[in-house]
Protein backbone atom coordinates (compact mmCIF):
# COMPACT_ATOMS: atom_id res chain seq x y z
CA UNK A 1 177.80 338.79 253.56
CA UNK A 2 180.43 337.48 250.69
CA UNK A 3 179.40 340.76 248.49
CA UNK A 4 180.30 343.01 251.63
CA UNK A 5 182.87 341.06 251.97
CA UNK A 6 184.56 341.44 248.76
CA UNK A 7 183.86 344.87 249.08
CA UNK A 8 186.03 345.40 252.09
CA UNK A 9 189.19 343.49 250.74
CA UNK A 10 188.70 346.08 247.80
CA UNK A 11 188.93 349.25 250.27
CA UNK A 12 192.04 347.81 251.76
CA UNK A 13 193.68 347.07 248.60
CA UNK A 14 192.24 349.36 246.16
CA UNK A 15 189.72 349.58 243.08
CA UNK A 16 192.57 348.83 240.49
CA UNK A 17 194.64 346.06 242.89
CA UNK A 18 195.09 343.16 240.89
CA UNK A 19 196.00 340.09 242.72
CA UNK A 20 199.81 339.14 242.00
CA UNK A 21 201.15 335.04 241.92
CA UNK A 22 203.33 333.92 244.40
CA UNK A 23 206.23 331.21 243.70
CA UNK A 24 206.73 330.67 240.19
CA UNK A 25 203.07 331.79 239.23
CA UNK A 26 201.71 328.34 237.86
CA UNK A 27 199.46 328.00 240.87
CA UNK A 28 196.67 330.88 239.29
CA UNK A 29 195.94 331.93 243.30
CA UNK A 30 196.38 330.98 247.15
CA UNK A 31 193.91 331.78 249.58
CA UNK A 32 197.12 332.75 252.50
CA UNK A 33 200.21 334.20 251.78
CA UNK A 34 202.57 333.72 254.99
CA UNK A 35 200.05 335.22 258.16
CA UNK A 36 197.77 337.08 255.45
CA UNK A 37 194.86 336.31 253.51
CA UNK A 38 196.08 336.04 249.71
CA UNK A 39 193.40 336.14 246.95
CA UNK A 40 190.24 338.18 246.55
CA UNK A 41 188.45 334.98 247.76
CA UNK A 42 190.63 334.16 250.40
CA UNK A 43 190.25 337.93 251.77
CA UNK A 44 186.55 337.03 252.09
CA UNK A 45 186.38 333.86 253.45
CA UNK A 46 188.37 335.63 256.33
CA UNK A 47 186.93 338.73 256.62
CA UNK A 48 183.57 336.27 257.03
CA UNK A 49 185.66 334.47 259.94
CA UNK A 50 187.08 331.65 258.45
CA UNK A 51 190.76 331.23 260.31
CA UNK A 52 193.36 331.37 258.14
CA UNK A 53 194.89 328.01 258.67
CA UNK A 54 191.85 326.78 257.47
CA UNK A 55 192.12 328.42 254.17
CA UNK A 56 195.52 328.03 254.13
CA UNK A 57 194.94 323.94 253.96
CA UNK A 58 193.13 324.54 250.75
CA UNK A 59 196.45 325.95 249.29
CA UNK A 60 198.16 323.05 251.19
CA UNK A 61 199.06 320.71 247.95
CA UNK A 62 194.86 320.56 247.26
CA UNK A 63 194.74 323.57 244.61
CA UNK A 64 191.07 324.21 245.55
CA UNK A 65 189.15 326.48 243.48
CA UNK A 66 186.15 328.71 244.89
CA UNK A 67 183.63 326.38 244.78
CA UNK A 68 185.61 323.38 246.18
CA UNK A 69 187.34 325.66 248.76
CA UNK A 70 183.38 326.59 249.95
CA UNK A 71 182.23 323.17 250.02
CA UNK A 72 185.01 321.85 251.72
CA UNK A 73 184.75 324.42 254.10
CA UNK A 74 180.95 323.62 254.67
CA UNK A 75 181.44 320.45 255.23
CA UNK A 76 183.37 321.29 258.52
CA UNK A 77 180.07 323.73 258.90
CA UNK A 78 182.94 326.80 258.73
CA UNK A 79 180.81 328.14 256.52
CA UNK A 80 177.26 327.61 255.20
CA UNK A 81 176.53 329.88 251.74
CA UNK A 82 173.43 329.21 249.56
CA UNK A 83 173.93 328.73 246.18
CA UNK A 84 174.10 332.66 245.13
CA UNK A 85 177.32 333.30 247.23
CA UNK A 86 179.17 330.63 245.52
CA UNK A 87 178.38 331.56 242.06
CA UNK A 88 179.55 334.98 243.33
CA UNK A 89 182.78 333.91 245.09
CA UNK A 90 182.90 331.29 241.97
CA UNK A 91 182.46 334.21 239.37
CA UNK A 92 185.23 336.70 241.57
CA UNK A 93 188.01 334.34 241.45
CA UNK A 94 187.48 333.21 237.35
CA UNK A 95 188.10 336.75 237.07
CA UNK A 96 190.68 337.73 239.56
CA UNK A 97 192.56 334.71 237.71
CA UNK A 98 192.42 336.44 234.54
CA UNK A 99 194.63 339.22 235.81
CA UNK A 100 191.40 341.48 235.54
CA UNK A 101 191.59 344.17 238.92
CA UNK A 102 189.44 343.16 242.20
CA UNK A 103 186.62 345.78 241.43
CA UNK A 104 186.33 344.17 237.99
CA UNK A 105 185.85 340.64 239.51
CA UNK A 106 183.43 342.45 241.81
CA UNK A 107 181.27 343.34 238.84
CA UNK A 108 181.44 340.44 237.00
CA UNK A 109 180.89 338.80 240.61
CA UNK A 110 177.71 340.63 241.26
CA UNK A 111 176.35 340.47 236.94
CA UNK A 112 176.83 336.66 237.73
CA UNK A 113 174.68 336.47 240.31
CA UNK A 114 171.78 339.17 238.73
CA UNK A 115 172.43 342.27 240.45
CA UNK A 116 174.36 345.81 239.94
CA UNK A 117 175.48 348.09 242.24
């Protein structure tokens, strides 16, 4: 699931990993950097098999944020979250794009969406 999900990117990158901006940093994230997923969000739409030329198409000129990113991606059934995950996934990335760490945007993530872990 997208909470597991986040999760994982977290253990690969660390509890205080803060996502960095690539280019000139107006853009506040990209869902693929090069052959890699980029942002916390883009880490989990992967690691829940979305194919990162997918993703990559939301970075593609389209600025998508979480929630636009999800829906588009629905709507080519890639994905198919109830309302919960994208509040969560939503939530993650407001934060992420604060320059808060990933574990942070993980608990604001999870508060947003009524539960603690």
């Amino acid at each position: 699931d997208a909470i597991n999900a986040v999760k994982g990117a977290i253990a690969e990158k660390g509890e205080n990993y803060c996502y960095e901006r690539q280019g000139d940093g107006n853009i506040a994230c990209q869902y693929v950097h090069g052959n890699q997923p980029g942002c916390l969000v883009g880490n989990a739409l992967h690691r829940l098999g979305v194919p990162l030329n997918e993703l990559a198409e939301g970075d593609d000129g389209w600025g998508l944020n979480a929630d636009e990113m999800i829906l588009n991606l629905s709507s080519r059934h890639l994905v198919s979250p109830g309302r919960d995950v994208v509040t969560f996934l939503l939530s993650v990335q407001s934060i992420q794009d604060e320059d808060f760490s990933w574990s942070e945007a993980l608990e604001e993530g999870l508060k947003a969406v009524g539960r603690s872990e």
